[in-house]
Structure formats: C-alpha cells, structure tokens
N, C-alpha and C. Protein backbone atom coordinates (compact mmCIF):
# COMPACT_ATOMS: atom_id res chain seq x y z
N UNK A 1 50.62 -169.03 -21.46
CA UNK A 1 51.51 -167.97 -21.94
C UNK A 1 52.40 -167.54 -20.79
N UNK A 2 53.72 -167.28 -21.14
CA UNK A 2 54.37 -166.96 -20.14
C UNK A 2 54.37 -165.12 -20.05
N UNK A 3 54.93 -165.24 -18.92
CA UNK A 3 54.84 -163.71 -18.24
C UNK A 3 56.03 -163.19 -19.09
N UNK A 4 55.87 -161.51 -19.52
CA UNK A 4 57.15 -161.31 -19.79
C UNK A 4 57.46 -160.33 -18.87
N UNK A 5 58.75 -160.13 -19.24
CA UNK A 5 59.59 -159.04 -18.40
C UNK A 5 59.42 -157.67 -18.83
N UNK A 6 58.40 -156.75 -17.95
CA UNK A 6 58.00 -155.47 -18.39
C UNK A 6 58.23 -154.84 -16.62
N UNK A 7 59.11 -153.69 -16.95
CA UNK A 7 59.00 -152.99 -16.18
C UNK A 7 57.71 -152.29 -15.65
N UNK A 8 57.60 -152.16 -14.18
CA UNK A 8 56.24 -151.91 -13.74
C UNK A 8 56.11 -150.48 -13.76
N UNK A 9 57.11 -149.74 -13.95
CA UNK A 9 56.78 -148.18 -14.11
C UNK A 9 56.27 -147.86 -15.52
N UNK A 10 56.44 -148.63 -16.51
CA UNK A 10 55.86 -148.25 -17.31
C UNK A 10 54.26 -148.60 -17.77
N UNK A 11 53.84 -148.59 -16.55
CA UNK A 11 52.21 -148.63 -16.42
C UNK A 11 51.47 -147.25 -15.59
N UNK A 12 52.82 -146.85 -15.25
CA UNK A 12 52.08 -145.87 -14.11
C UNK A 12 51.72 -144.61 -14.76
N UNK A 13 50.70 -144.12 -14.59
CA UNK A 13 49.58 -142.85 -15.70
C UNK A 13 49.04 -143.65 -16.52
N UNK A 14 48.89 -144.94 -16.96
CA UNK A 14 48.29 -144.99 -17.85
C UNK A 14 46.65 -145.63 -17.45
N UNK A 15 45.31 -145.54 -17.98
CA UNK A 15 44.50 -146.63 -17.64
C UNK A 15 44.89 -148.20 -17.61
N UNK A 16 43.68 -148.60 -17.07
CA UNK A 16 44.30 -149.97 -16.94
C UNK A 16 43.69 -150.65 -18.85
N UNK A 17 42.80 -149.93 -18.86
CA UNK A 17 42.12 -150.33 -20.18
C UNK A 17 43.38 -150.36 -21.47
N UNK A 18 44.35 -149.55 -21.51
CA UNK A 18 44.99 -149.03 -22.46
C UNK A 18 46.23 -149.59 -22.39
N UNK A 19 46.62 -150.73 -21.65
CA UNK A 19 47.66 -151.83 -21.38
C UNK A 19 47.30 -152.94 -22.50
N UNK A 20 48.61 -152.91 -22.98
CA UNK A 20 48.20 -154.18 -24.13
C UNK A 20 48.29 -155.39 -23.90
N UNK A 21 47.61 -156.54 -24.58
CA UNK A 21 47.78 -157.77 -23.98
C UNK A 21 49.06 -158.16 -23.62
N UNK A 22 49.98 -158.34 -23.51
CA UNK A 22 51.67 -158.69 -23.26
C UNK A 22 51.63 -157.86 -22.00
N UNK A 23 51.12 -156.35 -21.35
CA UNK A 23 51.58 -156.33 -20.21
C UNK A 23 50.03 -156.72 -19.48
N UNK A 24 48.56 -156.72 -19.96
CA UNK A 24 47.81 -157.52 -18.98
C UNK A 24 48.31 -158.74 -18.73
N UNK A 25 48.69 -159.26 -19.45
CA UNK A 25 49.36 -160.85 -18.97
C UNK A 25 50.48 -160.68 -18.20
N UNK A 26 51.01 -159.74 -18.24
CA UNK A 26 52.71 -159.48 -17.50
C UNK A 26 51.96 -158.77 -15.80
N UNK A 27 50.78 -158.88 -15.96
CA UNK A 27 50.66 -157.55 -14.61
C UNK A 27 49.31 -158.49 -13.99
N UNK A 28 49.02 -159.48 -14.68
CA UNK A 28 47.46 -160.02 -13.81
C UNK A 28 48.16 -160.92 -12.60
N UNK A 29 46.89 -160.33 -11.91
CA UNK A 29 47.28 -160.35 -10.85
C UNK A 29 48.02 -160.22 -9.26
N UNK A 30 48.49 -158.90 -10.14
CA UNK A 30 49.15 -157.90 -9.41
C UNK A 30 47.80 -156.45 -8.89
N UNK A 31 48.58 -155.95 -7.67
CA UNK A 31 47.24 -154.78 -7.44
C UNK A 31 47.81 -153.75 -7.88
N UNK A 32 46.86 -152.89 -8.43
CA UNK A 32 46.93 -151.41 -8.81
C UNK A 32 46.21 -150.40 -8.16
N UNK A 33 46.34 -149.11 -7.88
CA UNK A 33 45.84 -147.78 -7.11
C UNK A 33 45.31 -146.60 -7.95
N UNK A 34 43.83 -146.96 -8.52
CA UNK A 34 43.45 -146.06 -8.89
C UNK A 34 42.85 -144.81 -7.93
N UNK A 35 42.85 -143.54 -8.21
CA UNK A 35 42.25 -142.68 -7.65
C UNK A 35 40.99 -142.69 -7.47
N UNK A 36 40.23 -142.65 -6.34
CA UNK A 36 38.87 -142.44 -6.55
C UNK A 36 38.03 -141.33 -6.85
N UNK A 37 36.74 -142.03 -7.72
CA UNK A 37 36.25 -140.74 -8.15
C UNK A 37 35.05 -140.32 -7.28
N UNK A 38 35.09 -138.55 -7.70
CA UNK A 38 35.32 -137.45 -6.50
C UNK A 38 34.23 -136.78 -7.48
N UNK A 39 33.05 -136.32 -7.71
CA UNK A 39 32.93 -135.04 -7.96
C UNK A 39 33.45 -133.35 -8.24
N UNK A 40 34.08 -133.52 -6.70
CA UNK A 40 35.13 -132.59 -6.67
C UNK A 40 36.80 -132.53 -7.92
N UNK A 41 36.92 -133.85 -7.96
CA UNK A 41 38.41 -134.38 -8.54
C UNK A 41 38.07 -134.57 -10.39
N UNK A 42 36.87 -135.24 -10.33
CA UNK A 42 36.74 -136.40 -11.70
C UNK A 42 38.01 -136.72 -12.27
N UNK A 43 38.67 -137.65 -11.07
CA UNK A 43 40.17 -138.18 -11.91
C UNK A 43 39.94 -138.95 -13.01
N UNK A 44 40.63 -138.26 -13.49
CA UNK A 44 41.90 -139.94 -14.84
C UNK A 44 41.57 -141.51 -14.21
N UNK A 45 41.12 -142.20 -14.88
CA UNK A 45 41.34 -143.23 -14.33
C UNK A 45 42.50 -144.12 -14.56
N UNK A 46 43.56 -143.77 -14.11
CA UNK A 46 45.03 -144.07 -14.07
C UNK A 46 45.79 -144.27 -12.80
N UNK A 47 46.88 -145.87 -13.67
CA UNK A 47 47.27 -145.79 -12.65
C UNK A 47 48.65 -145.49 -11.68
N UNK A 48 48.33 -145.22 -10.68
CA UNK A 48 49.20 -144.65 -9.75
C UNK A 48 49.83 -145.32 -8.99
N UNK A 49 49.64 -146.58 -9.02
CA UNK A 49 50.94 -147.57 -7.83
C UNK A 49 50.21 -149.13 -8.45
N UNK A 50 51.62 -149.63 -8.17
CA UNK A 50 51.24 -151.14 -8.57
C UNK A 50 52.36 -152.11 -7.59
N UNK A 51 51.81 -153.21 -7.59
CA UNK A 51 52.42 -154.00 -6.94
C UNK A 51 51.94 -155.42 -6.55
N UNK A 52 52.37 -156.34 -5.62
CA UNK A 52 52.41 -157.88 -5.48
C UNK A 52 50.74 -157.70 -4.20
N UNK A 53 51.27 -156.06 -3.39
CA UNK A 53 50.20 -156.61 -2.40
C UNK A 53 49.86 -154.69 -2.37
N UNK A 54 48.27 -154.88 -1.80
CA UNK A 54 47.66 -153.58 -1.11
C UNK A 54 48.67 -152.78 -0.59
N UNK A 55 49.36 -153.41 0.52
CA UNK A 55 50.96 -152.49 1.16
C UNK A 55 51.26 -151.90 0.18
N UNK A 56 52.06 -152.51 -0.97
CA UNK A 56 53.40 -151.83 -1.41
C UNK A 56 52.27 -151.04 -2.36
N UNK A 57 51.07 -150.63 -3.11
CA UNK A 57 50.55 -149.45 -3.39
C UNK A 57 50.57 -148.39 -2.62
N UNK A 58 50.19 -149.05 -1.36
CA UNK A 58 50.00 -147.53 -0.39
C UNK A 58 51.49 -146.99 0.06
N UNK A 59 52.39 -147.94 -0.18
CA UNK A 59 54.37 -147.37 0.64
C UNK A 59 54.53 -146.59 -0.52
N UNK A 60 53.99 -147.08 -2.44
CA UNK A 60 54.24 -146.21 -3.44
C UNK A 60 53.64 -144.93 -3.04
N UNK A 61 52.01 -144.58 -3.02
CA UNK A 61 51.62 -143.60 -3.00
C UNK A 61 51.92 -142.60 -1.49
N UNK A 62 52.59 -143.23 -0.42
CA UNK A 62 52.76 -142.55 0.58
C UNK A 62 54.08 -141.70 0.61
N UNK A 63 55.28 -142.66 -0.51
CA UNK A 63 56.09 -141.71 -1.16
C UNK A 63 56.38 -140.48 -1.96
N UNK A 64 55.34 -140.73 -2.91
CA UNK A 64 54.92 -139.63 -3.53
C UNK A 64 54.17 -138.81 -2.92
N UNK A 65 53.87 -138.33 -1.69
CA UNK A 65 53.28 -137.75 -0.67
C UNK A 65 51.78 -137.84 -1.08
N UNK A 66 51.34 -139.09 -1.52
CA UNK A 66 49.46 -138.94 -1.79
C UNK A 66 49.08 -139.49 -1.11
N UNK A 67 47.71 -139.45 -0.64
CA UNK A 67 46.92 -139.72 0.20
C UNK A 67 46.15 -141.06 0.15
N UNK A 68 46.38 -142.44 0.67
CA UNK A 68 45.79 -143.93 -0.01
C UNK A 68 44.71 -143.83 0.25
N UNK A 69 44.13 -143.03 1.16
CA UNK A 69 42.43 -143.68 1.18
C UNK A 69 41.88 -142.32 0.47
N UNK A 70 42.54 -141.88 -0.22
CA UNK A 70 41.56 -141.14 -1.32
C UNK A 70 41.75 -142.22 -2.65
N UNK A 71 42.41 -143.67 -2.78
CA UNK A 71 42.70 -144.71 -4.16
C UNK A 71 42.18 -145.68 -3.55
N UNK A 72 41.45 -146.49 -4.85
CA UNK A 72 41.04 -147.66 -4.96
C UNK A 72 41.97 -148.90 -5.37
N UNK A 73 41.72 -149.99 -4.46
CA UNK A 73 43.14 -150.88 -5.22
C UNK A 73 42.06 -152.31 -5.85
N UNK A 74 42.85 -152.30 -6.97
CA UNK A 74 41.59 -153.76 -7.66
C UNK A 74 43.03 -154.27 -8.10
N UNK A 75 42.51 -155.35 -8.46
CA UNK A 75 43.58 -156.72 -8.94
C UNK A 75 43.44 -156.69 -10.47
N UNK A 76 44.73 -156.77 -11.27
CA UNK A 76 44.58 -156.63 -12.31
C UNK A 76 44.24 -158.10 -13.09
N UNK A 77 43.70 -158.57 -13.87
CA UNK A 77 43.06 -159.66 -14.35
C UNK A 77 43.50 -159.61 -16.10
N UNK A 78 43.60 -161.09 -16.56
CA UNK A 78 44.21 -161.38 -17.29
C UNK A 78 42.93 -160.45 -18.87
N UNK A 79 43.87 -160.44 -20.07
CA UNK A 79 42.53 -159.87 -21.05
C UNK A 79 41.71 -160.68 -21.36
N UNK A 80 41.94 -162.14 -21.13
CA UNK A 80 40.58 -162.89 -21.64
C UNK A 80 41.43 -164.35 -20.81
C-alpha cells in the first residue's frame, strides 16, 4: 500500500490509537512524543510532536516551550 499524503499536524492531540488506517500507514514509522505518565499529570495519551527522527520531536516540543524529558518517543507501526 502506498503512503498517502496527510499532513502531520493533523495528528497532533490526538491518541495514537484513534488514527485511522490511511494515516497509520501514512505515519509508520515515523516517531511520535507522547507525554509521560505522572501521577501528578495523568496525561492524555496524545500526541504532541511527530517526525522522521527523536531530534525533530524534541526541536517541536522545545518550540512550544515543553519540556522533552518529561515525553516518551515510540515509533509509530503499521495497523497490521
């Protein structure tokens, strides 16, 4: 299946669960920045930066003035 052309902001807030097949296939294998969970926080598990590599999550979230080593970065993987 080929990749389609989906803008990558329109993933950002959402879980990764709640991406439909057309953008898991459009986004595997790309990294994403979830927040980690905190007791203190119990974030959303949403996500907050995406990209080709670890870097460009943390240059996203360092823009938005957030903090990267409070996010987890996992690789997004195809739905089946």
């Amino acid at each position: 299946m080929g990749r389609a052309q989906i803008d990558a902001t329109a993933v950002i807030g959402r879980a990764p669960e709640e991406l439909s097949i057309t953008e898991r296939f459009a986004f595997a294998g790309k990294w994403v920045a979830l927040e980690r969970y905190s007791p203190q926080t119990l974030p959303l598990r949403t996500i907050e930066a995406i990209g080709s590599t670890v870097t460009e999550c943390v240059e996203q979230l360092r823009s938005r003035g957030a903090d990267p080593a409070k996010f987890e970065f996992i690789v997004l993987t195809p739905p089946y």
